[in-house]
Each structure stands twice: as structure tokens, then as C-alpha cells.
PDB file of N, CA and C in Angstrom:
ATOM      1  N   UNK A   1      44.290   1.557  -4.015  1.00  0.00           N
ATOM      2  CA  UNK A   1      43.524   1.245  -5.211  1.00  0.00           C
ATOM      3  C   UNK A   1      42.375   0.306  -4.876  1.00  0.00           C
ATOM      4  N   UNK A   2      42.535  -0.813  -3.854  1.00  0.00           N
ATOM      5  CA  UNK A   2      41.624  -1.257  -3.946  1.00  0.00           C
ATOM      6  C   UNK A   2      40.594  -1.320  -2.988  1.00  0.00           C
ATOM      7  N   UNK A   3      40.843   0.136  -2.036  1.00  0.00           N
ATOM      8  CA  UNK A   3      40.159   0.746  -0.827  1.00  0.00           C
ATOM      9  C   UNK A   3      38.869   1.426  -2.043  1.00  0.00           C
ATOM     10  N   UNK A   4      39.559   2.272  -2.981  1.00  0.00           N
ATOM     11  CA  UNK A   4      38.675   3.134  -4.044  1.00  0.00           C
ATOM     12  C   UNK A   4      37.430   2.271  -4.517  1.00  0.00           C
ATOM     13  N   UNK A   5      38.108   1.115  -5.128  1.00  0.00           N
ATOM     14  CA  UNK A   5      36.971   0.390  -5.749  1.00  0.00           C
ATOM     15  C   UNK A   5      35.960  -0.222  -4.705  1.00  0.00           C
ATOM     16  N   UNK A   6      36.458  -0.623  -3.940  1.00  0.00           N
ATOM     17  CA  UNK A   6      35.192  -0.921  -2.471  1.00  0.00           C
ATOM     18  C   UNK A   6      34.598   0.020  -2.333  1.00  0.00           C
ATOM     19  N   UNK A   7      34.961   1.399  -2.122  1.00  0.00           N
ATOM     20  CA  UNK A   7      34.069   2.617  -1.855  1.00  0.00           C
ATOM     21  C   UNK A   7      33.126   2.785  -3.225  1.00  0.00           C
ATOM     22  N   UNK A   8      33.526   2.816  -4.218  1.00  0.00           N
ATOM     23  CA  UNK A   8      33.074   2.352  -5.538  1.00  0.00           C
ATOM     24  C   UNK A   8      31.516   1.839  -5.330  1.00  0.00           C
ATOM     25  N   UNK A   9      31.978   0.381  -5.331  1.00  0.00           N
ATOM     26  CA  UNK A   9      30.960  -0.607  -5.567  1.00  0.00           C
ATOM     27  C   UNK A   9      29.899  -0.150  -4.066  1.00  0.00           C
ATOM     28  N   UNK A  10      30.129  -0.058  -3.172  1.00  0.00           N
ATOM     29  CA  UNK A  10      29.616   0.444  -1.611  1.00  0.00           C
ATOM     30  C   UNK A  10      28.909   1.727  -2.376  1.00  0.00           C
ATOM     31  N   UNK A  11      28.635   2.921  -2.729  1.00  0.00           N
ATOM     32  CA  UNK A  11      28.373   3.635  -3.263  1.00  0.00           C
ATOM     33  C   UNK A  11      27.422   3.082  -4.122  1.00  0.00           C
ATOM     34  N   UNK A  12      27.687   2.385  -5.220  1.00  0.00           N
ATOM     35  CA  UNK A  12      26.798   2.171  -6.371  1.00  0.00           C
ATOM     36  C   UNK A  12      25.796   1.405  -5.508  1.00  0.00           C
ATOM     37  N   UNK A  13      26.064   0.320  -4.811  1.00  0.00           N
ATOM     38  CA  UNK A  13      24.910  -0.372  -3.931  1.00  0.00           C
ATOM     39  C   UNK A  13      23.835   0.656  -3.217  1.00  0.00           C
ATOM     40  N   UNK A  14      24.038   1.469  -2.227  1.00  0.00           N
ATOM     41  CA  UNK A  14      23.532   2.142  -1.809  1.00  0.00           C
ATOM     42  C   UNK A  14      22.717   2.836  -2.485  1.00  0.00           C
ATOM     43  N   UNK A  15      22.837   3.773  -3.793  1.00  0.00           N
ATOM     44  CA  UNK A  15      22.348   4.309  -4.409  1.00  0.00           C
ATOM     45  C   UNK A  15      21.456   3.650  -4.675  1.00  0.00           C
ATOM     46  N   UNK A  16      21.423   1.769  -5.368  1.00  0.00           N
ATOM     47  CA  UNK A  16      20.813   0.932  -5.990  1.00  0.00           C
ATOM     48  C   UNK A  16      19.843   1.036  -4.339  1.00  0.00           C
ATOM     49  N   UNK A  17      20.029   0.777  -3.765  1.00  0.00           N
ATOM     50  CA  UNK A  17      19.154   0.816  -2.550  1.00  0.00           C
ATOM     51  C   UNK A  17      18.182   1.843  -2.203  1.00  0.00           C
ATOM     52  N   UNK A  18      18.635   3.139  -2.491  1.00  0.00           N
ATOM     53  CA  UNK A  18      17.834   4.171  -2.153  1.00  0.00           C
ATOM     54  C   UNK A  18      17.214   3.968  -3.328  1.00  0.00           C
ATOM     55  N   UNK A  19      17.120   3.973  -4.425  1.00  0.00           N
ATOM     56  CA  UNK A  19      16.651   4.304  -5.426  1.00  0.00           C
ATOM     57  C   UNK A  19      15.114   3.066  -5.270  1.00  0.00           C
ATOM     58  N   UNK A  20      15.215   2.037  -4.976  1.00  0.00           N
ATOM     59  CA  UNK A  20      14.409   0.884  -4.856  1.00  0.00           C
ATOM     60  C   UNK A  20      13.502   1.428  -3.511  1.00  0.00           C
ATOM     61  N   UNK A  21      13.862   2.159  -2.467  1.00  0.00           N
ATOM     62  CA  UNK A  21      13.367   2.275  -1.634  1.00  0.00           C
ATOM     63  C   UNK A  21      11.968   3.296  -2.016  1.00  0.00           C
ATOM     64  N   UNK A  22      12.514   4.129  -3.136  1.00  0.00           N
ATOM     65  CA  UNK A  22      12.072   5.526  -3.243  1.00  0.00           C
ATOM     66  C   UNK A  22      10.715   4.542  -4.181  1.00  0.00           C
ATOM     67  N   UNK A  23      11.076   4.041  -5.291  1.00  0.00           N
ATOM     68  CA  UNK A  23       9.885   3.117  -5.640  1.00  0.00           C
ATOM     69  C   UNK A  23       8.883   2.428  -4.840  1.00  0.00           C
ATOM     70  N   UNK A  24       9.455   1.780  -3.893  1.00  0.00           N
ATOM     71  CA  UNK A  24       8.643   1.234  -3.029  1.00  0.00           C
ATOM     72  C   UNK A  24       7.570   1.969  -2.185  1.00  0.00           C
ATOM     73  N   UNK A  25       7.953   3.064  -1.663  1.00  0.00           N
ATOM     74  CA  UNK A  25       7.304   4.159  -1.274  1.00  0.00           C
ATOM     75  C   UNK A  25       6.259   4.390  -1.489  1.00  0.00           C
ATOM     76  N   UNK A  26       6.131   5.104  -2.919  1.00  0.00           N
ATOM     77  CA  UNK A  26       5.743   5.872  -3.464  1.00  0.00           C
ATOM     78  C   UNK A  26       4.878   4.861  -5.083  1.00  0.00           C
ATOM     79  N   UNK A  27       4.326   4.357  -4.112  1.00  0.00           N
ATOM     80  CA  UNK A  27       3.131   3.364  -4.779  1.00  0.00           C
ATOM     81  C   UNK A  27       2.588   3.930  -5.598  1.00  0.00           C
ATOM     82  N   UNK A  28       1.949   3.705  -6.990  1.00  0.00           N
ATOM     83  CA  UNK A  28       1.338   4.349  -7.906  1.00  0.00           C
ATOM     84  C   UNK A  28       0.472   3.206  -8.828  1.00  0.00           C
ATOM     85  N   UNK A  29      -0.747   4.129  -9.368  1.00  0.00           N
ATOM     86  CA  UNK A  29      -1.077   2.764 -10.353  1.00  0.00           C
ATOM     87  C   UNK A  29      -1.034   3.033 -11.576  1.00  0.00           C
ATOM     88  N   UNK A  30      -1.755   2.069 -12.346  1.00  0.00           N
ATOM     89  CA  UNK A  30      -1.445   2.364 -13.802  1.00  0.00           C
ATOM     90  C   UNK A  30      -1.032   3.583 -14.336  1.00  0.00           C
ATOM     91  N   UNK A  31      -1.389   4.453 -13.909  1.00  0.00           N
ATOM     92  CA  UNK A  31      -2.288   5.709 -14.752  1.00  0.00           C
ATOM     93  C   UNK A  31      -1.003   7.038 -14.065  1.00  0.00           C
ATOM     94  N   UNK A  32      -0.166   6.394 -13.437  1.00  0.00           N
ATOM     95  CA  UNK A  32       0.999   7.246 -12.639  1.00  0.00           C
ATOM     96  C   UNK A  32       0.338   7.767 -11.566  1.00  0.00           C
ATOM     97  N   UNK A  33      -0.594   7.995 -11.017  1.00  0.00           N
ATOM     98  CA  UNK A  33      -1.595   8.770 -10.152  1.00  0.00           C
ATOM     99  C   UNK A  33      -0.945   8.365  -8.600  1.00  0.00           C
ATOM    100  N   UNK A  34      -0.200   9.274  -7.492  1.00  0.00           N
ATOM    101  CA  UNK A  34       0.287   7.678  -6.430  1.00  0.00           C
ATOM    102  C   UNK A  34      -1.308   7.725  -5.406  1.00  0.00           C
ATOM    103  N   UNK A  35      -0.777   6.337  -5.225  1.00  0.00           N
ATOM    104  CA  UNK A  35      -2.047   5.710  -4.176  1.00  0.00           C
ATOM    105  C   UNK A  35      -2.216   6.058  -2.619  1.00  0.00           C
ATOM    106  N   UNK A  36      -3.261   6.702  -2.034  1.00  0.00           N
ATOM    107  CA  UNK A  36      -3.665   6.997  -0.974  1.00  0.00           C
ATOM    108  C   UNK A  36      -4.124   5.619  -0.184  1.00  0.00           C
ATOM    109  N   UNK A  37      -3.660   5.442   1.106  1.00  0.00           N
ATOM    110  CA  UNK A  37      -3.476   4.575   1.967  1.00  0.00           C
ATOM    111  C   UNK A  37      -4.827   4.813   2.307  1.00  0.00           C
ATOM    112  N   UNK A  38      -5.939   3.929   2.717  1.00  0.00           N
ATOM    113  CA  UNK A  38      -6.887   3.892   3.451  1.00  0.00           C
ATOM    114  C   UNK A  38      -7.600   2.933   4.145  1.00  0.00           C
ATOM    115  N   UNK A  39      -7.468   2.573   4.893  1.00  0.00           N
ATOM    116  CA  UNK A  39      -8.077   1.935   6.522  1.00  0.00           C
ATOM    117  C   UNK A  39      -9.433   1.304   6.205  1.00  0.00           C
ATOM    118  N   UNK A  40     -10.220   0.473   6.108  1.00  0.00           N
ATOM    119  CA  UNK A  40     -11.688   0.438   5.904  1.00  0.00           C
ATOM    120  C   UNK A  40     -11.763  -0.544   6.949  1.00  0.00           C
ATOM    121  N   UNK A  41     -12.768  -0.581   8.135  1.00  0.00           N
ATOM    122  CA  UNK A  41     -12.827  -1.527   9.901  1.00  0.00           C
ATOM    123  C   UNK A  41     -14.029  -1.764   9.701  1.00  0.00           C
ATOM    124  N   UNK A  42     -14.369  -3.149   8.607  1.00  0.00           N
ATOM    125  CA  UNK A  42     -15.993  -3.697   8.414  1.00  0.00           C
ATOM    126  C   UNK A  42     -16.341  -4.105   9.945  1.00  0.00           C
ATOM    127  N   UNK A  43     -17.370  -4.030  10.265  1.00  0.00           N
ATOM    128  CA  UNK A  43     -17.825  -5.114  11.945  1.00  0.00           C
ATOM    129  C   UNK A  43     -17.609  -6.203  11.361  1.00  0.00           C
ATOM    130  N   UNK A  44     -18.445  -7.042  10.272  1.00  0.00           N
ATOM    131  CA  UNK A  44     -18.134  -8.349  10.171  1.00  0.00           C
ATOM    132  C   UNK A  44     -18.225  -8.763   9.008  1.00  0.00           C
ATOM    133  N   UNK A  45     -17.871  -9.827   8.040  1.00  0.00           N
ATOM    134  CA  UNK A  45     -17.890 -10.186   6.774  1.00  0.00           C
ATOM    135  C   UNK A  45     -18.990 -10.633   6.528  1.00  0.00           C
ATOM    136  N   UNK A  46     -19.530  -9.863   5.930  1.00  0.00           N
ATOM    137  CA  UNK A  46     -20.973 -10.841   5.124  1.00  0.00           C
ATOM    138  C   UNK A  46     -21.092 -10.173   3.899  1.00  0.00           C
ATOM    139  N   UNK A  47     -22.356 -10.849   3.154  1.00  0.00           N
ATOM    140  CA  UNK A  47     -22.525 -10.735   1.899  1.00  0.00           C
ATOM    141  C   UNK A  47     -23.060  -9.495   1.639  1.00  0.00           C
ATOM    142  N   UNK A  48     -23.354  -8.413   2.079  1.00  0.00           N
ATOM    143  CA  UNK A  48     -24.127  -7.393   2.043  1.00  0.00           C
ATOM    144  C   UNK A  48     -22.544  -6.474   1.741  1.00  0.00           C
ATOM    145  N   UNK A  49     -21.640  -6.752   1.843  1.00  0.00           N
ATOM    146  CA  UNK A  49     -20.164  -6.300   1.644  1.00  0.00           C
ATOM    147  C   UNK A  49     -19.585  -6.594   0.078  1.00  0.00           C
ATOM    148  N   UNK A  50     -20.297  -8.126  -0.310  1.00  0.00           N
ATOM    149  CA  UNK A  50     -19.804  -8.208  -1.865  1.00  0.00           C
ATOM    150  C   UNK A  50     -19.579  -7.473  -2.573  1.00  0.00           C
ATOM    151  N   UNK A  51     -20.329  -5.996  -2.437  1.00  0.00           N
ATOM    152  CA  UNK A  51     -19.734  -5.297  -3.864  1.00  0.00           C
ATOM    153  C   UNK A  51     -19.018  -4.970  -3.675  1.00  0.00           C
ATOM    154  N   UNK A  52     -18.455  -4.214  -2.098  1.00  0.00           N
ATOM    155  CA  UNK A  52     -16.794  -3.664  -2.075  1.00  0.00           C
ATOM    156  C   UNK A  52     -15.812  -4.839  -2.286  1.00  0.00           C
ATOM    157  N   UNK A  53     -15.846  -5.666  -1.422  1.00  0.00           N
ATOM    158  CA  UNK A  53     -15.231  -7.012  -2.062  1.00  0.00           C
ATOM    159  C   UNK A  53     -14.707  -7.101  -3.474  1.00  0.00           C
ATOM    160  N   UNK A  54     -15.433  -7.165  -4.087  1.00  0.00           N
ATOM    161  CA  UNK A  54     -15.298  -7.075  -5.600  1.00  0.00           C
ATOM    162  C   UNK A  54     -14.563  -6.453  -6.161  1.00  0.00           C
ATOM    163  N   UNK A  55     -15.173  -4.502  -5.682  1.00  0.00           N
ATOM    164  CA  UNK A  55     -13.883  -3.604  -6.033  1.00  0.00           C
ATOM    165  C   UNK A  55     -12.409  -3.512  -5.820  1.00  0.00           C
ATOM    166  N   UNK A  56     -12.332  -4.077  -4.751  1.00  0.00           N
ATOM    167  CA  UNK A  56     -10.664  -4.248  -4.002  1.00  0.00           C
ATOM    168  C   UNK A  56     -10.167  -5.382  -4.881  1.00  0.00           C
ATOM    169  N   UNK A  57     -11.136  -6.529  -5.046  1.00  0.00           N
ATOM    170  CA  UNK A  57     -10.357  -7.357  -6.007  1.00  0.00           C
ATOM    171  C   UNK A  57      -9.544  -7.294  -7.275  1.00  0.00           C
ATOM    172  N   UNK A  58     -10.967  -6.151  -7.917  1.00  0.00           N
ATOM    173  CA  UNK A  58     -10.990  -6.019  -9.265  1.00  0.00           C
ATOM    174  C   UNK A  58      -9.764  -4.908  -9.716  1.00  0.00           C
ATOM    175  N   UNK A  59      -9.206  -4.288  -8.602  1.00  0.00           N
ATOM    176  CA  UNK A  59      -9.117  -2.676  -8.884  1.00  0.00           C
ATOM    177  C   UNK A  59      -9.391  -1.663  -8.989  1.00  0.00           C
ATOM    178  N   UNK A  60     -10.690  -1.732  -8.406  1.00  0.00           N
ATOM    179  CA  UNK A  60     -11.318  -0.245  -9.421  1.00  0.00           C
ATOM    180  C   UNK A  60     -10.651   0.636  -8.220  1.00  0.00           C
ATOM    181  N   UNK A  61     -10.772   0.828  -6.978  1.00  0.00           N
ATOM    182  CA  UNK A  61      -9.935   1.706  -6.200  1.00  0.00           C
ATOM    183  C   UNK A  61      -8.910   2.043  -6.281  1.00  0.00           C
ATOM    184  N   UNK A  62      -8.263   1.129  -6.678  1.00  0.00           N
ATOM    185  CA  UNK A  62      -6.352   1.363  -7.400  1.00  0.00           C
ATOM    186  C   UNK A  62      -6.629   2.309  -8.701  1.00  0.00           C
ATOM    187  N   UNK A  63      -7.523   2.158  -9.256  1.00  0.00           N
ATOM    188  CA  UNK A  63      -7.866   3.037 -10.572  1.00  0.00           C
ATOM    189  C   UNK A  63      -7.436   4.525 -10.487  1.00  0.00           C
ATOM    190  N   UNK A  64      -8.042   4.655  -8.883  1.00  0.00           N
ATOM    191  CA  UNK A  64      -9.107   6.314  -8.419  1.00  0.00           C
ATOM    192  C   UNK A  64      -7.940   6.608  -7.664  1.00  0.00           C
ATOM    193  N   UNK A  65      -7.054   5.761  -7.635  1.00  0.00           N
ATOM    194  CA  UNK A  65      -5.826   6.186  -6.579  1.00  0.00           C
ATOM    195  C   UNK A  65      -5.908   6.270  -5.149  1.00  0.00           C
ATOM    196  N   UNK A  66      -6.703   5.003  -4.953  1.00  0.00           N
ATOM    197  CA  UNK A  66      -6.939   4.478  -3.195  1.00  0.00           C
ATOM    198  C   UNK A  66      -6.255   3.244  -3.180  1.00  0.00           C
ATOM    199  N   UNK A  67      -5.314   2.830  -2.388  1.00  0.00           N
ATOM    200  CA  UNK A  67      -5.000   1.331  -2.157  1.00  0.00           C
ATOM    201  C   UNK A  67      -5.994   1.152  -0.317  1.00  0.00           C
ATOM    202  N   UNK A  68      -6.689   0.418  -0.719  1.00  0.00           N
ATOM    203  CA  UNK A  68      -7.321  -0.256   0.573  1.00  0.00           C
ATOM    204  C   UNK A  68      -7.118  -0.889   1.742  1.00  0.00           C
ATOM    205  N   UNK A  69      -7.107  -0.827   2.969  1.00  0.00           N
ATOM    206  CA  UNK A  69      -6.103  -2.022   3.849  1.00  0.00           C
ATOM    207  C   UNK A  69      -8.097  -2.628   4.676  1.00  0.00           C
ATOM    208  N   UNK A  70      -8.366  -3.604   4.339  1.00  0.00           N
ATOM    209  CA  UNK A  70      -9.465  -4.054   4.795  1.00  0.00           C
ATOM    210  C   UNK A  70      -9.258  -4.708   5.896  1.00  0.00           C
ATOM    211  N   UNK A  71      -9.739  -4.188   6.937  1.00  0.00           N
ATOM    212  CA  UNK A  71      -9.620  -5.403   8.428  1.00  0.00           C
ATOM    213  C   UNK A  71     -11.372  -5.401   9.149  1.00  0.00           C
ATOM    214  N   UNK A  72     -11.233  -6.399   9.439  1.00  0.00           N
ATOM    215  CA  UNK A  72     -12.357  -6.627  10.187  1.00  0.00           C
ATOM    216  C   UNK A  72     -12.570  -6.595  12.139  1.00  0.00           C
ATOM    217  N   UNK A  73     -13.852  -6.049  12.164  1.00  0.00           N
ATOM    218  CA  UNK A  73     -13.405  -5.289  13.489  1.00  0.00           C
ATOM    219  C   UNK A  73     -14.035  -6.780  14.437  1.00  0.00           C
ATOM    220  N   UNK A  74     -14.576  -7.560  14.052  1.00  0.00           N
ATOM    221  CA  UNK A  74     -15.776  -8.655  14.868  1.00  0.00           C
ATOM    222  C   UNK A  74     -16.790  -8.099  15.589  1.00  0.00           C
ATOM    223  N   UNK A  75     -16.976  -6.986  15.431  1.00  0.00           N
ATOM    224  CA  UNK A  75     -18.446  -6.387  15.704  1.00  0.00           C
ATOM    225  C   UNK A  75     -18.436  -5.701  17.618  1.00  0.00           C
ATOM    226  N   UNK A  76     -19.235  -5.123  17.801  1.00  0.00           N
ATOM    227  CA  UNK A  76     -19.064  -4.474  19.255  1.00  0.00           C
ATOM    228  C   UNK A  76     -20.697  -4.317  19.659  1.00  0.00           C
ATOM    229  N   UNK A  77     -20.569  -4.314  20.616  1.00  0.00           N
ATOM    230  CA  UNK A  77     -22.622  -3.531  21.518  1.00  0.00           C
ATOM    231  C   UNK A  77     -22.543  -2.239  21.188  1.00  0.00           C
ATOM    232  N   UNK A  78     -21.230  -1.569  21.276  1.00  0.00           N
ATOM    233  CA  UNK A  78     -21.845  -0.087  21.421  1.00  0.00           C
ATOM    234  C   UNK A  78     -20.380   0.543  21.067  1.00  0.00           C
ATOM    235  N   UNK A  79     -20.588   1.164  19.520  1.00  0.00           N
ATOM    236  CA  UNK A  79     -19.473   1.648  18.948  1.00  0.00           C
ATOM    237  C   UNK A  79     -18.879   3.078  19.849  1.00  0.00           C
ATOM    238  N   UNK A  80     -17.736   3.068  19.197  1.00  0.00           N
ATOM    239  CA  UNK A  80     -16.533   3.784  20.036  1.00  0.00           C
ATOM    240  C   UNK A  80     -17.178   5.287  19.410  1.00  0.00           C
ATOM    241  N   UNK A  81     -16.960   6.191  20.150  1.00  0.00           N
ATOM    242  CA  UNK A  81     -17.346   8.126  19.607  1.00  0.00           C
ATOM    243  C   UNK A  81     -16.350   8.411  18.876  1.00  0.00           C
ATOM    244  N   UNK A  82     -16.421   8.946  17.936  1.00  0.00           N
ATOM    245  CA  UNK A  82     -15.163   9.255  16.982  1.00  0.00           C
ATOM    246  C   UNK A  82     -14.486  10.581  17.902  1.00  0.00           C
TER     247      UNK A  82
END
């Protein structure tokens, strides 16, 4: 009897686990739309960047169903060939 209820509660956890995982995942914004992962590698931070700045702050990309990952590259002589 009280092997059952451990398997029980072990069970309900798990489930509670997958179920949180599956949320986590599967990022979405307001609007239910889910969010596309995207990369943006500025050379360097300056002000000529403010307006994207802004947008990532504000949301408006989360809107359109982009979540942003912004990194900065510190700039190079002579960019890489795609």
C-alpha cells in the first residue's frame, strides 16, 4: 500500500514536470503566436543602434513573434564569408 502511493505521488510529480517543461519550451507571446529564436552579432554598441535597442526593450519583436538574443561581436578588419 504504501509502495502504490509513492508510485502515485512519483507519477503526479513527473507529469507536473513534463508539463512545465513543455511550457517552457515553447515560448509564446501575447497574442499565442510561439517565438522564433534569433541571433543578432552587432560589431559594436553605439547610438546609430538605438532604434533596435528600443524595439527589444519595448517588445515590438515579441509582438511579430521574434524573441532576440543580442550579442556583440567587438568589431573585426575583415569580416568572416558567410
Amino acid at each position: 500500500m504504501k509502495k502504490k502511493v509513492i508510485v502515485i505521488i512519483v507519477i503526479i510529480i513527473l507529469a507536473m514536470v513534463f508539463s512545465m517543461v513543455g511550457v517552457i519550451v515553447n515560448q509564446k507571446n501575447k497574442d499565442g503566436v510561439e517565438l522564433k529564436n534569433i541571433k543578432v552579432n552587432e560589431v559594436t554598441r553605439s547610438v546609430f543602434y538605438a532604434p533596435q535597442y528600443v524595439a527589444i526593450n519595448k517588445g515590438y519583436f515579441k509582438e511579430k513573434g521574434m524573441n532576440i538574443e543580442l550579442t556583440t561581436g567587438q568589431g573585426a578588419e575583415t569580416p568572416l564569408p558567410c
